[in-house]
N, C-alpha and C. Protein backbone atom coordinates (compact mmCIF):
# COMPACT_ATOMS: atom_id res chain seq x y z
N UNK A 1 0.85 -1.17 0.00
CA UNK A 1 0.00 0.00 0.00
C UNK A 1 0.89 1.23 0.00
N UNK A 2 0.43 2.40 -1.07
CA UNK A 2 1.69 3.57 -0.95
C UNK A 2 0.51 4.67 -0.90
N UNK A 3 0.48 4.80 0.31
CA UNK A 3 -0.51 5.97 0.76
C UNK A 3 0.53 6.73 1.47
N UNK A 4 0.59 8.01 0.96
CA UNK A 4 1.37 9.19 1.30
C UNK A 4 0.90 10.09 1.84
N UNK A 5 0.96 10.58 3.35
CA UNK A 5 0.48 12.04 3.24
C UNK A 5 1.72 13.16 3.90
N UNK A 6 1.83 13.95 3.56
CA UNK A 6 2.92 14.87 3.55
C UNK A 6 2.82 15.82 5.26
N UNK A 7 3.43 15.62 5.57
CA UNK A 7 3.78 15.99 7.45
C UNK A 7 4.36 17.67 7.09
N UNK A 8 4.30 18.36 7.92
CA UNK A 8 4.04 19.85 7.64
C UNK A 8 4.63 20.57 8.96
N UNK A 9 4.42 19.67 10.25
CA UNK A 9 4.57 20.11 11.55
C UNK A 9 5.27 19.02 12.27
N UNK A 10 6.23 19.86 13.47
CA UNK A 10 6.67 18.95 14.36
C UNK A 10 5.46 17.92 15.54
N UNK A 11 4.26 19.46 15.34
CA UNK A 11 3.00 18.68 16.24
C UNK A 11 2.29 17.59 15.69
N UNK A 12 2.75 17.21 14.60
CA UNK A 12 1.86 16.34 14.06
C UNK A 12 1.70 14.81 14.71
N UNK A 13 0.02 14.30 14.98
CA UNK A 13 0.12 13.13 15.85
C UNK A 13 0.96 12.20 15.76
N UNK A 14 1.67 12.00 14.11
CA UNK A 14 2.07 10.13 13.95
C UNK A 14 3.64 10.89 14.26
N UNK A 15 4.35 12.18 14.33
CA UNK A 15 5.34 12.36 14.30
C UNK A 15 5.63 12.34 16.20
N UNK A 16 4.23 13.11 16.59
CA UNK A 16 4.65 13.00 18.60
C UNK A 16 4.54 11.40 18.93
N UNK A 17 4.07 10.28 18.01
CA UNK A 17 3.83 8.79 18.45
C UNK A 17 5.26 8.23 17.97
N UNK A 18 5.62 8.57 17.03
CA UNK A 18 6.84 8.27 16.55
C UNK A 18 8.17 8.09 17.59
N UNK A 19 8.12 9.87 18.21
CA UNK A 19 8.87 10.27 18.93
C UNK A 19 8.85 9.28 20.54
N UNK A 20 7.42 8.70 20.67
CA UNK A 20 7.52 8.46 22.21
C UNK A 20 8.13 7.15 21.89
N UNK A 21 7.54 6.24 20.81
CA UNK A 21 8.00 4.79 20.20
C UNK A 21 9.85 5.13 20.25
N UNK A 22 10.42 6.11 19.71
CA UNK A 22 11.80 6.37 19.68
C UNK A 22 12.51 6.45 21.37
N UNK A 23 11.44 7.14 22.01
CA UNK A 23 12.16 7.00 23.32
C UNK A 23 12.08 5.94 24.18
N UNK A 24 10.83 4.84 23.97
CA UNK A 24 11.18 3.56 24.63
C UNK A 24 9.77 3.75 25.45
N UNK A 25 8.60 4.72 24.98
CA UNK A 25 7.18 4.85 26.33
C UNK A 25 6.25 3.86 25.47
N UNK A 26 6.45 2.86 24.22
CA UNK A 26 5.53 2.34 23.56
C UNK A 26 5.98 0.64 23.40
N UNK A 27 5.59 0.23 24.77
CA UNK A 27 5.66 -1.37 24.95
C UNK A 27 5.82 -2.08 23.59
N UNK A 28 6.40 -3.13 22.86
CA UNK A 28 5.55 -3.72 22.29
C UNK A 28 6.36 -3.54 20.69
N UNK A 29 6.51 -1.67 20.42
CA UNK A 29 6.62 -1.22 19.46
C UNK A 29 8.63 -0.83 19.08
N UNK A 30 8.93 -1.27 18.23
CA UNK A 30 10.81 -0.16 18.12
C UNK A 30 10.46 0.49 16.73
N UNK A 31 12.02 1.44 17.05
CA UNK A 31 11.94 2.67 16.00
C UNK A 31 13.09 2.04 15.41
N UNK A 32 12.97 2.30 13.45
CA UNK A 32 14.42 1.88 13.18
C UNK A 32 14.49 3.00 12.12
N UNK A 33 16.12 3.21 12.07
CA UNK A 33 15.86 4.70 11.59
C UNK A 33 17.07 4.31 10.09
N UNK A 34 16.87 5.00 9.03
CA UNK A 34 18.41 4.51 8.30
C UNK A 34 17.82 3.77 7.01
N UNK A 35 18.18 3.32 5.63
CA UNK A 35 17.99 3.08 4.96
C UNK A 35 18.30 1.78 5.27
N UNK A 36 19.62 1.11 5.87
CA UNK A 36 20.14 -0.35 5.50
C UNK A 36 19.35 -1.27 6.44
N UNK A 37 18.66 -0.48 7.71
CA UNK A 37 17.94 -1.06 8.96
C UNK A 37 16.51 -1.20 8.37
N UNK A 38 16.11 0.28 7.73
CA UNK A 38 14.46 -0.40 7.17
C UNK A 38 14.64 -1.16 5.68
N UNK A 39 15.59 -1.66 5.38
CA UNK A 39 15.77 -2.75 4.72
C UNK A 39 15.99 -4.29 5.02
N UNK A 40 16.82 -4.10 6.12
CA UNK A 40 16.57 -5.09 6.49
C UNK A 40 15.75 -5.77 7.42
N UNK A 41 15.01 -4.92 7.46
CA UNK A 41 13.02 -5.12 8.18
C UNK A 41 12.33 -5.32 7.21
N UNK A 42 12.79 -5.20 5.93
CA UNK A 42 11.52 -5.34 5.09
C UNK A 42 11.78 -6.64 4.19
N UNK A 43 13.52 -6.69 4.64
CA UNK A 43 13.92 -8.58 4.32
C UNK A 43 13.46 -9.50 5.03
N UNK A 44 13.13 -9.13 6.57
CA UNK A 44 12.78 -10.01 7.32
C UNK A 44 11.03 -10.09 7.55
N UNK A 45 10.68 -9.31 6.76
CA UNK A 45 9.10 -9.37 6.37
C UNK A 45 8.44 -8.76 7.94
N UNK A 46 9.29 -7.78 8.54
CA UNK A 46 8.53 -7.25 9.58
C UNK A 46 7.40 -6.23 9.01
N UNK A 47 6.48 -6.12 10.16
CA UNK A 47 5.56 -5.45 9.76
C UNK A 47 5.90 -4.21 10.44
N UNK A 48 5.67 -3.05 9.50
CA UNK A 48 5.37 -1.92 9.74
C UNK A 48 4.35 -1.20 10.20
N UNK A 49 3.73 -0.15 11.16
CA UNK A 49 2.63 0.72 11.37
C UNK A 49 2.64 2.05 10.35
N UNK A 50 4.48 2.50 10.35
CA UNK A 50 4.38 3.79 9.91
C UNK A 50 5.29 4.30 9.34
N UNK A 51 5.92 4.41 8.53
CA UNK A 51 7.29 4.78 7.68
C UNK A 51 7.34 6.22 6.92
N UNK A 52 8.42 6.97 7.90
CA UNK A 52 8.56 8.27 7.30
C UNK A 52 9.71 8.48 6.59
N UNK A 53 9.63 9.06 5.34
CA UNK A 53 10.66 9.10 4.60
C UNK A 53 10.67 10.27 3.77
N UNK A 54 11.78 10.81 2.99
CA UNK A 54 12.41 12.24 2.57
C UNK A 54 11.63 12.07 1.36
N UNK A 55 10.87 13.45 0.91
CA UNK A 55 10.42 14.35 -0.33
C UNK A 55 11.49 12.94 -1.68
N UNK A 56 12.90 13.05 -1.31
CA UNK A 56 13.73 12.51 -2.36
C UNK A 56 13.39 10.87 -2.41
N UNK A 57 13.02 10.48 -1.21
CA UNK A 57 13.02 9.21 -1.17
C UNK A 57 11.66 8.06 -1.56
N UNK A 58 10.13 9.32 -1.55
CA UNK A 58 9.32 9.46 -2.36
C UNK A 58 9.36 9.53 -3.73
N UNK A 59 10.25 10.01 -4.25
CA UNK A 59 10.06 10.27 -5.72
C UNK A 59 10.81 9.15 -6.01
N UNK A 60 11.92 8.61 -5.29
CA UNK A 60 12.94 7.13 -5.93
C UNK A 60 11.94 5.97 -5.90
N UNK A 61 10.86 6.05 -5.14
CA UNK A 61 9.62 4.71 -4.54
C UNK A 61 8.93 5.05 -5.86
N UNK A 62 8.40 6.04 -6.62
CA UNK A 62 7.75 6.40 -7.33
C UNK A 62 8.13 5.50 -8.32
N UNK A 63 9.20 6.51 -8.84
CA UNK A 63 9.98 5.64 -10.24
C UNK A 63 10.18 4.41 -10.40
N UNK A 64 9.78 3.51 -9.01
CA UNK A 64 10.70 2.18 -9.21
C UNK A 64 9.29 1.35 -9.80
């Protein structure tokens, strides 16, 4: 599924859920940050909730 929506603010909800998942307040859940790490999550067929990624890195998903 490539549903995009474009983040605008630091307040934004999935970016303050992101942030608490990054600090360790979301049981259950980890943050992986880096191109070679969410690759190799997506070799190991983990499932994702939420994947944020660069204006540039959108348009390379596009083309492919």
């Amino acid at each position: 599924m490539n549903e995009f929506q474009q983040i605008e603010s630091r307040s934004n909800a999935q970016v303050k859920h992101a942030r608490s998942v990054r600090n360790g307040q979301e049981p259950g859940l980890i943050f992986i940050e880096g191109k070679r790490l969410v690759g190799e999550a997506v070799a190991a067929s983990l499932r994702m909730r939420t994947l944020f990624v660069t204006e540039a890195v959108r348009q390379d998903m596009a083309h492919e």
